[in-house]
PDB file of N, CA and C in Angstrom:
ATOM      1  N   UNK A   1     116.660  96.991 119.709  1.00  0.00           N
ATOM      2  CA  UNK A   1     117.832  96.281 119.249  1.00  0.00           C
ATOM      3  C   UNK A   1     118.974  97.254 118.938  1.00  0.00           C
ATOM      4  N   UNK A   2     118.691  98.474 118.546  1.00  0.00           N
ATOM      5  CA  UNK A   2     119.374  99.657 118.421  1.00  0.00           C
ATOM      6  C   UNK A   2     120.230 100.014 119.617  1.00  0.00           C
ATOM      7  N   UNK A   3     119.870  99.761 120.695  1.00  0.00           N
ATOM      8  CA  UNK A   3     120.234 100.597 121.406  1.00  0.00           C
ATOM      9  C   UNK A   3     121.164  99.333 122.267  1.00  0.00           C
ATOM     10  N   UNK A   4     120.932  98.185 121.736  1.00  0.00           N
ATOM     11  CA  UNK A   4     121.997  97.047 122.458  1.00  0.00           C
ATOM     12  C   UNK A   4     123.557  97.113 121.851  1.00  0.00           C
ATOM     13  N   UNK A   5     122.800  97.113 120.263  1.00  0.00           N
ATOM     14  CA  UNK A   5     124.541  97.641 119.476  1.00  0.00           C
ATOM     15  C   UNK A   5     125.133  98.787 119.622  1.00  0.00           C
ATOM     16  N   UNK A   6     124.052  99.959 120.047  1.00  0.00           N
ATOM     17  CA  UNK A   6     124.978 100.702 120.471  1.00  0.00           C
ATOM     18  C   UNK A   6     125.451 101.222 121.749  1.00  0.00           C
ATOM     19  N   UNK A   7     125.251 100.279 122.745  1.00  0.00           N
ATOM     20  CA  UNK A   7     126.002  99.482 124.383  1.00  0.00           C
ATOM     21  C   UNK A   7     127.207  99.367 123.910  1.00  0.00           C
ATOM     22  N   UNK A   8     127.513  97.791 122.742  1.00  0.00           N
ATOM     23  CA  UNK A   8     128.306  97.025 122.603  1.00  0.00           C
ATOM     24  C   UNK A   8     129.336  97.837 121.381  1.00  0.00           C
ATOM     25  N   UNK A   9     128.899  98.114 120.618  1.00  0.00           N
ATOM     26  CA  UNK A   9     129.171  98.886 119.575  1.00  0.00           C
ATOM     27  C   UNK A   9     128.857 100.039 118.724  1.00  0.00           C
ATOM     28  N   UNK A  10     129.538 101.184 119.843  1.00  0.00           N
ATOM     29  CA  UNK A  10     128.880 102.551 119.599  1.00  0.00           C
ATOM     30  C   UNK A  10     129.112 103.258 118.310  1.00  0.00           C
ATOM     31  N   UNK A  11     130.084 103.046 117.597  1.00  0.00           N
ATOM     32  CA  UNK A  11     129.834 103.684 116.647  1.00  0.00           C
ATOM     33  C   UNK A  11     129.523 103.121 115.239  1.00  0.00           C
ATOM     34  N   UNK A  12     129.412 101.721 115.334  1.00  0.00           N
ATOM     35  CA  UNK A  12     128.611 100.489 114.249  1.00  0.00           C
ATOM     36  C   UNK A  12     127.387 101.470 114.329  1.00  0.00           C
ATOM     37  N   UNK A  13     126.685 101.383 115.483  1.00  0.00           N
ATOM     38  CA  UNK A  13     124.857 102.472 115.585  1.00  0.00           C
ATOM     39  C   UNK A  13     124.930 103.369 114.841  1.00  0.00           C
ATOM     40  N   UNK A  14     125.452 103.929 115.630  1.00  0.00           N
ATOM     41  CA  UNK A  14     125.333 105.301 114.956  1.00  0.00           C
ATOM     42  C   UNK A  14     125.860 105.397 113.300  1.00  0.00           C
ATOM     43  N   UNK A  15     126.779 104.780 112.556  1.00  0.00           N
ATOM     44  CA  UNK A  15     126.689 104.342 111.200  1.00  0.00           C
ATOM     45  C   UNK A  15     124.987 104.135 110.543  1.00  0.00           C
ATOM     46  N   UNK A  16     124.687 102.862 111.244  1.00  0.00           N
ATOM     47  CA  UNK A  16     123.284 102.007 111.144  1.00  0.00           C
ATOM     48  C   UNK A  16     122.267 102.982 110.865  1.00  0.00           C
ATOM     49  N   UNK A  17     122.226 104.256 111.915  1.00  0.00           N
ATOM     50  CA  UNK A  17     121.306 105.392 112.185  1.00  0.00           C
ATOM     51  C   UNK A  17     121.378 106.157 111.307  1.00  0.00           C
ATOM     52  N   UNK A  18     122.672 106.918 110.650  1.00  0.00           N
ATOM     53  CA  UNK A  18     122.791 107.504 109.509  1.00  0.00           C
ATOM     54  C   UNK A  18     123.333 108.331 110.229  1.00  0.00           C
ATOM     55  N   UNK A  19     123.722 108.702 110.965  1.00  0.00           N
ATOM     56  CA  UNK A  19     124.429 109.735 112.417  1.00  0.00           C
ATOM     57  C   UNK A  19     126.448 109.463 112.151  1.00  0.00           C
ATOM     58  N   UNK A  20     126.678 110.157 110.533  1.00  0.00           N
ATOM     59  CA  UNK A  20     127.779 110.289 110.244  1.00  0.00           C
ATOM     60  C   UNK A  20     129.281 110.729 111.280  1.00  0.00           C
ATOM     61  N   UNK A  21     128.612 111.937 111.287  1.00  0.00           N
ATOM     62  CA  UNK A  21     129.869 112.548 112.088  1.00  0.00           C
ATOM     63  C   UNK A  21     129.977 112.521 113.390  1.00  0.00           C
ATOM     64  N   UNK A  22     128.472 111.923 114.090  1.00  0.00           N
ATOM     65  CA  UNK A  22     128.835 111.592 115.396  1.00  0.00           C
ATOM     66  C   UNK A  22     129.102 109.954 115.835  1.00  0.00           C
ATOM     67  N   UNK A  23     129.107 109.433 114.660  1.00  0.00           N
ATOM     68  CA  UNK A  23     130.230 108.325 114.384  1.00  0.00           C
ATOM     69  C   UNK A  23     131.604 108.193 114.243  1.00  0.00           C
ATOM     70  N   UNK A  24     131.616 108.869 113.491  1.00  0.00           N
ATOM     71  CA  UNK A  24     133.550 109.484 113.470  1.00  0.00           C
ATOM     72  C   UNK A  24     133.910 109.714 115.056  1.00  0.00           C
ATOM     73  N   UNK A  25     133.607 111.024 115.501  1.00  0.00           N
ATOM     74  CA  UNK A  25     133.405 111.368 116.888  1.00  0.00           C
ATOM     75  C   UNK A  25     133.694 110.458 118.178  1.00  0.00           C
ATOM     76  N   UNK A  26     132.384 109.508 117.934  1.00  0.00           N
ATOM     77  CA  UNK A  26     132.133 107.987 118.804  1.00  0.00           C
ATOM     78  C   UNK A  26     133.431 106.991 118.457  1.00  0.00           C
ATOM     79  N   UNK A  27     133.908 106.857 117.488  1.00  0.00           N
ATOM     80  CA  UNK A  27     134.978 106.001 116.634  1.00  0.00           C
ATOM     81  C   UNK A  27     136.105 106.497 117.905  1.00  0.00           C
ATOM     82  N   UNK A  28     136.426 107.438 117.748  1.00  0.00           N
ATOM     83  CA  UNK A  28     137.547 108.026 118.592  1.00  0.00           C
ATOM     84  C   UNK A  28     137.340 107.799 119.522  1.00  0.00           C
ATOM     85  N   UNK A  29     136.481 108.217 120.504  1.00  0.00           N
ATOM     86  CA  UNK A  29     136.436 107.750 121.781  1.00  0.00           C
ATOM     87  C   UNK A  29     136.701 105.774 122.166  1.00  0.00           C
ATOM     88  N   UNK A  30     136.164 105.230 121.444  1.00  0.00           N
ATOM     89  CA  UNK A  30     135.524 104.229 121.015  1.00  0.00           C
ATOM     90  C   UNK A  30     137.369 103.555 121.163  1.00  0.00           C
ATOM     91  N   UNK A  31     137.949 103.936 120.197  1.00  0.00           N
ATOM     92  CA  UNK A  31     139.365 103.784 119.764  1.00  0.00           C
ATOM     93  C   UNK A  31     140.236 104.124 120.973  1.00  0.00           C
ATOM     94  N   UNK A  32     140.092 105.509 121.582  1.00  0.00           N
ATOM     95  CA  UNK A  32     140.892 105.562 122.663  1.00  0.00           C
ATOM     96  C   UNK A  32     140.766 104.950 123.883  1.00  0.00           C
ATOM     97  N   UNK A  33     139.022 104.215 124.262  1.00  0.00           N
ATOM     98  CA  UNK A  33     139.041 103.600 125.321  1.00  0.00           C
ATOM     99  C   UNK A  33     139.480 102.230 125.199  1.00  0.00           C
ATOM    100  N   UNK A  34     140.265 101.549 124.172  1.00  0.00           N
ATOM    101  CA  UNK A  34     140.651 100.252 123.932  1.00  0.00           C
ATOM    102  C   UNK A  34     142.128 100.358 124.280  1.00  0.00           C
ATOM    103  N   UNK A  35     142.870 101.899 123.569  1.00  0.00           N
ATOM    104  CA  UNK A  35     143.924 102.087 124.156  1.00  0.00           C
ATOM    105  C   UNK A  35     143.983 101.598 125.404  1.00  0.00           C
ATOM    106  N   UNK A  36     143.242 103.285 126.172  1.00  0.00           N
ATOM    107  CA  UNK A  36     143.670 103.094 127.391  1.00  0.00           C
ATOM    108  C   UNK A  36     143.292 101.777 127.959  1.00  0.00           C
ATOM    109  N   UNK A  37     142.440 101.095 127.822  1.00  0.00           N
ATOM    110  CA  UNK A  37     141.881  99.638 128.329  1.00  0.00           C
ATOM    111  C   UNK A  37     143.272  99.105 128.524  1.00  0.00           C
ATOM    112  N   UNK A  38     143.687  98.639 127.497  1.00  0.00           N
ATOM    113  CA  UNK A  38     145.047  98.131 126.932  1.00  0.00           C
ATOM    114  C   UNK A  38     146.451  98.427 127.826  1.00  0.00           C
ATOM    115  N   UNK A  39     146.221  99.557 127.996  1.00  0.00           N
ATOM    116  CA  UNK A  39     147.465  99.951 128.473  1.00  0.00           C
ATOM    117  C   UNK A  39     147.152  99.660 130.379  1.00  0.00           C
ATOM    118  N   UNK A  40     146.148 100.220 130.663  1.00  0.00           N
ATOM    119  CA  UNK A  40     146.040  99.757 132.189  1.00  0.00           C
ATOM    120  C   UNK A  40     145.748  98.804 132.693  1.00  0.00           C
ATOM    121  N   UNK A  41     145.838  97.877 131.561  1.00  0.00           N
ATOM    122  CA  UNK A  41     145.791  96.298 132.676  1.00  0.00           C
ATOM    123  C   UNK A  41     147.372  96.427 132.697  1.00  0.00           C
ATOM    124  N   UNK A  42     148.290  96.867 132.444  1.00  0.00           N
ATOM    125  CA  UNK A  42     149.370  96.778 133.448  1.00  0.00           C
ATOM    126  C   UNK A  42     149.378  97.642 134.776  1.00  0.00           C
ATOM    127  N   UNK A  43     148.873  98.749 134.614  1.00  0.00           N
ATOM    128  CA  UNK A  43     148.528  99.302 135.999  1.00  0.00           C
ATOM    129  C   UNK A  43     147.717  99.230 136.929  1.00  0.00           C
ATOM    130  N   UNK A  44     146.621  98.096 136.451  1.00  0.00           N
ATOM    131  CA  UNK A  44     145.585  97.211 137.347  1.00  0.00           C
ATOM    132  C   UNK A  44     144.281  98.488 137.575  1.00  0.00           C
ATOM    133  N   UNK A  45     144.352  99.560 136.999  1.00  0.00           N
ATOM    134  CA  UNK A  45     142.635 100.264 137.135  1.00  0.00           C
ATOM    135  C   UNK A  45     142.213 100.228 135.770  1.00  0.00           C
ATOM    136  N   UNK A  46     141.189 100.621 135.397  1.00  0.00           N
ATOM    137  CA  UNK A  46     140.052 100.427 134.029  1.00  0.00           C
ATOM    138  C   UNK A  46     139.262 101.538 133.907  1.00  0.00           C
ATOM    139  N   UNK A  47     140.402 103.037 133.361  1.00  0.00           N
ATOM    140  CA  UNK A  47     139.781 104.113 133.017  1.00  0.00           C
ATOM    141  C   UNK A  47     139.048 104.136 131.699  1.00  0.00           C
ATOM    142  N   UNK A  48     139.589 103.043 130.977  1.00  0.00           N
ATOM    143  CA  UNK A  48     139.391 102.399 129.510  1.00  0.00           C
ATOM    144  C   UNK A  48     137.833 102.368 129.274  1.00  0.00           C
ATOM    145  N   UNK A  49     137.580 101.700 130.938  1.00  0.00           N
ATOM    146  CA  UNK A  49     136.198 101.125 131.163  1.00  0.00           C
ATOM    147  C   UNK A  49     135.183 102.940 130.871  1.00  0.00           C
ATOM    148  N   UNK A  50     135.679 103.476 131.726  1.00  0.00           N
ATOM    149  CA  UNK A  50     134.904 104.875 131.661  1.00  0.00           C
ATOM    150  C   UNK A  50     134.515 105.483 130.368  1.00  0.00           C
ATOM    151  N   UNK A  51     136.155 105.720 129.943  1.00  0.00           N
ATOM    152  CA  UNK A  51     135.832 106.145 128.440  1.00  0.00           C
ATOM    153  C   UNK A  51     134.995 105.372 127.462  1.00  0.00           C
ATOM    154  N   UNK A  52     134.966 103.961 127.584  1.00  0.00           N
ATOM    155  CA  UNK A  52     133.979 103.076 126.774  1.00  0.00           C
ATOM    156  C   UNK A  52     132.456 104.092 126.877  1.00  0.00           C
ATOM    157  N   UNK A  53     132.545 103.729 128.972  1.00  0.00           N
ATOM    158  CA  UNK A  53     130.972 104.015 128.570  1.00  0.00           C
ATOM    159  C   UNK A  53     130.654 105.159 128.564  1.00  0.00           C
ATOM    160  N   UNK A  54     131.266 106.349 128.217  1.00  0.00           N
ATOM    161  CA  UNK A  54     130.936 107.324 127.924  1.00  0.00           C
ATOM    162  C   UNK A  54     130.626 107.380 126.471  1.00  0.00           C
ATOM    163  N   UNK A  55     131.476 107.202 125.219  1.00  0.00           N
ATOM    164  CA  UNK A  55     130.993 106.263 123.998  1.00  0.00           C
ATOM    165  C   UNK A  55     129.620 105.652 123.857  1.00  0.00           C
ATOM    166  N   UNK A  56     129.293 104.731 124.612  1.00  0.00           N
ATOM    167  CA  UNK A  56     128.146 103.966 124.531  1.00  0.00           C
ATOM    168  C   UNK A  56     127.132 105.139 124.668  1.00  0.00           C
ATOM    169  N   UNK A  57     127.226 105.830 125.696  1.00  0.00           N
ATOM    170  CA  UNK A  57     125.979 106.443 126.376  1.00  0.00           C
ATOM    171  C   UNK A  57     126.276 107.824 125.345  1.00  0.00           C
ATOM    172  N   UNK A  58     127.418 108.116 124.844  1.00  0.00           N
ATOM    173  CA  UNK A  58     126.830 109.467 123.745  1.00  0.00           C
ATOM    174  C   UNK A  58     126.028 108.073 122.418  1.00  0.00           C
ATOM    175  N   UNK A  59     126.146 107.392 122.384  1.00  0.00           N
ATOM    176  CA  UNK A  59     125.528 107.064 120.868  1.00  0.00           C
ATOM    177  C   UNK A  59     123.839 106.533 121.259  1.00  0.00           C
ATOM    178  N   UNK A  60     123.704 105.952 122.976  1.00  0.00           N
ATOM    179  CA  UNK A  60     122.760 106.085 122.831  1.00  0.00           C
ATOM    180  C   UNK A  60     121.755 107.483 122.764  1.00  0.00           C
ATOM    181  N   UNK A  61     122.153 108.708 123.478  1.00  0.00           N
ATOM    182  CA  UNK A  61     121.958 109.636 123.407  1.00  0.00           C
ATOM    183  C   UNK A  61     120.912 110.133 121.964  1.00  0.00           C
ATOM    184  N   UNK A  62     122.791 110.052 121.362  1.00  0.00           N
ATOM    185  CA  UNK A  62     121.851 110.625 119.738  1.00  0.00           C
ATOM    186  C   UNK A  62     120.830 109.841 119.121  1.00  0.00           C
ATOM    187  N   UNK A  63     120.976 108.389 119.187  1.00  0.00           N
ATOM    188  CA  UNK A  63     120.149 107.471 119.100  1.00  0.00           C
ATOM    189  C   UNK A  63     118.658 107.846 118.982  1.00  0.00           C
ATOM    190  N   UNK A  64     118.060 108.203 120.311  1.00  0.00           N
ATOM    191  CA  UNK A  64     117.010 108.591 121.154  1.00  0.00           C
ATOM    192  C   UNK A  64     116.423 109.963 120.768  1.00  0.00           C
ATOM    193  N   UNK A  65     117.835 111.320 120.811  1.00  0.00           N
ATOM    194  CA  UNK A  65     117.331 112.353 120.129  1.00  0.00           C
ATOM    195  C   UNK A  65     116.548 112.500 118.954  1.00  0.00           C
ATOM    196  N   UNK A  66     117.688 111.466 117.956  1.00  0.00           N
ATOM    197  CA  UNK A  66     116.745 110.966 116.535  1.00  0.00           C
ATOM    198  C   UNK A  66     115.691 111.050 115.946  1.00  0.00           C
ATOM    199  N   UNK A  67     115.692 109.879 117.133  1.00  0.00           N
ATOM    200  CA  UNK A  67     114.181 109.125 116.671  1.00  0.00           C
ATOM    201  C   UNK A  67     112.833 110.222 117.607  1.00  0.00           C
ATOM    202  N   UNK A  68     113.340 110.642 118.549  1.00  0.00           N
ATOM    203  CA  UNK A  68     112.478 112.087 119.236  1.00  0.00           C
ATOM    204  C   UNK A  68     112.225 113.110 118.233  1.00  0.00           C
ATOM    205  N   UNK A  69     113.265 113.305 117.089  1.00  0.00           N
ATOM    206  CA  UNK A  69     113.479 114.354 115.971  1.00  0.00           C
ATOM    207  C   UNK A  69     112.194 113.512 115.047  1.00  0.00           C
ATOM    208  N   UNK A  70     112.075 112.664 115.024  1.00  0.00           N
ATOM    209  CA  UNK A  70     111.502 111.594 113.800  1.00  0.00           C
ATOM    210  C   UNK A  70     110.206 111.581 113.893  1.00  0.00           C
ATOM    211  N   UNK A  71     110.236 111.367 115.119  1.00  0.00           N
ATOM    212  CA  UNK A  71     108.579 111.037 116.322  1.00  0.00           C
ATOM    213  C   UNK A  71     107.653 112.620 115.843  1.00  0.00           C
ATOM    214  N   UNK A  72     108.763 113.779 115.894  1.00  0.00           N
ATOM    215  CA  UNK A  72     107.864 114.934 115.728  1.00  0.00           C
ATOM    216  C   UNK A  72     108.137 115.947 114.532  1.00  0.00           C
ATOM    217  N   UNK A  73     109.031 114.728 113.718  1.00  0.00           N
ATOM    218  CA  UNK A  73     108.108 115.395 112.611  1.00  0.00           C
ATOM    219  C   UNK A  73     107.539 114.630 112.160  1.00  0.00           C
ATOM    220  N   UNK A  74     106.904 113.779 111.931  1.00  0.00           N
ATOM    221  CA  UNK A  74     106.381 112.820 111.903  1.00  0.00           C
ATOM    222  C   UNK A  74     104.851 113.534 112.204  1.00  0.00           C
ATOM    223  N   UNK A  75     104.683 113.922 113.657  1.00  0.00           N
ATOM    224  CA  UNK A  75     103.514 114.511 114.088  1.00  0.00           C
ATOM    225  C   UNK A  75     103.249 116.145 113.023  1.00  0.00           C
ATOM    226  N   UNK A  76     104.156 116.733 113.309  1.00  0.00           N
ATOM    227  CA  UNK A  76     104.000 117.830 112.078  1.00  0.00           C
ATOM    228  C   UNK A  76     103.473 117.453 111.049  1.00  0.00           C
ATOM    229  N   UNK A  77     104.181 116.392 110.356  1.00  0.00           N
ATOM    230  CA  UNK A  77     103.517 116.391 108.647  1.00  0.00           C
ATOM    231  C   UNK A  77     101.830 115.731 108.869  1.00  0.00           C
ATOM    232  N   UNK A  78     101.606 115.065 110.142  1.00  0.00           N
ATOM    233  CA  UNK A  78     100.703 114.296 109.919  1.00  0.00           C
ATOM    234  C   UNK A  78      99.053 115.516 110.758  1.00  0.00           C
ATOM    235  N   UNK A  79      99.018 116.447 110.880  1.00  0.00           N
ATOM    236  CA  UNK A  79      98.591 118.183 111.308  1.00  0.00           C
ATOM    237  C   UNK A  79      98.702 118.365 109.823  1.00  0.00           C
ATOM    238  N   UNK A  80      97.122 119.292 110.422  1.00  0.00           N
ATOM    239  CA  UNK A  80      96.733 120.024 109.073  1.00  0.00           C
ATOM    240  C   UNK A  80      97.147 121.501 109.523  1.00  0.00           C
ATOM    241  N   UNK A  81      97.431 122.336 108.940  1.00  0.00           N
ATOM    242  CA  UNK A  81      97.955 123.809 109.169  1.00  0.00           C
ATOM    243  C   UNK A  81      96.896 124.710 108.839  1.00  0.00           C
ATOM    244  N   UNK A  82      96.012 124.809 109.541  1.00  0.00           N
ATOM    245  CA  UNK A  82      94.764 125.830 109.008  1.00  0.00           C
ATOM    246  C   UNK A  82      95.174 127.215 110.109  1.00  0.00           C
TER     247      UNK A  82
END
């Protein structure tokens, strides 16, 4: 479900995730692809579109790293250290 909001709404996720500053980060992009969205439907192409999904696909990114970060330590604490 994580990874649908952050398709639709990349930097809501990454908030959700606890992934501060690569929210801020995502925000901007996020922000400038509405610009440009905005501005090129008068020029009829959708670079807007690109920059979106570049947004989307960094938040799923960190998303995934995360929980890969989570997954192993997770396995660490759960190892005995002899």
């Amino acid at each position: 479900m994580i990874y649908l909001l952050a398709l639709l709404l990349p930097p809501l996720a990454l908030l959700l995730y606890g992934k501060v500053f690569q929210a801020i980060f995502n925000l901007l992009l996020y922000v400038l692809a509405w610009v440009v969205f905005i501005f090129s439907l008068f020029l009829g192409g959708s670079p807007g579109f690109v920059i979106w999904l570049v947004a989307a696909l960094h938040a799923i990114l960190v998303i995934n790293n995360a929980k890969k970060d989570a997954r192993a330590a997770a396995i660490l604490a759960g190892r005995r250290l002899d």
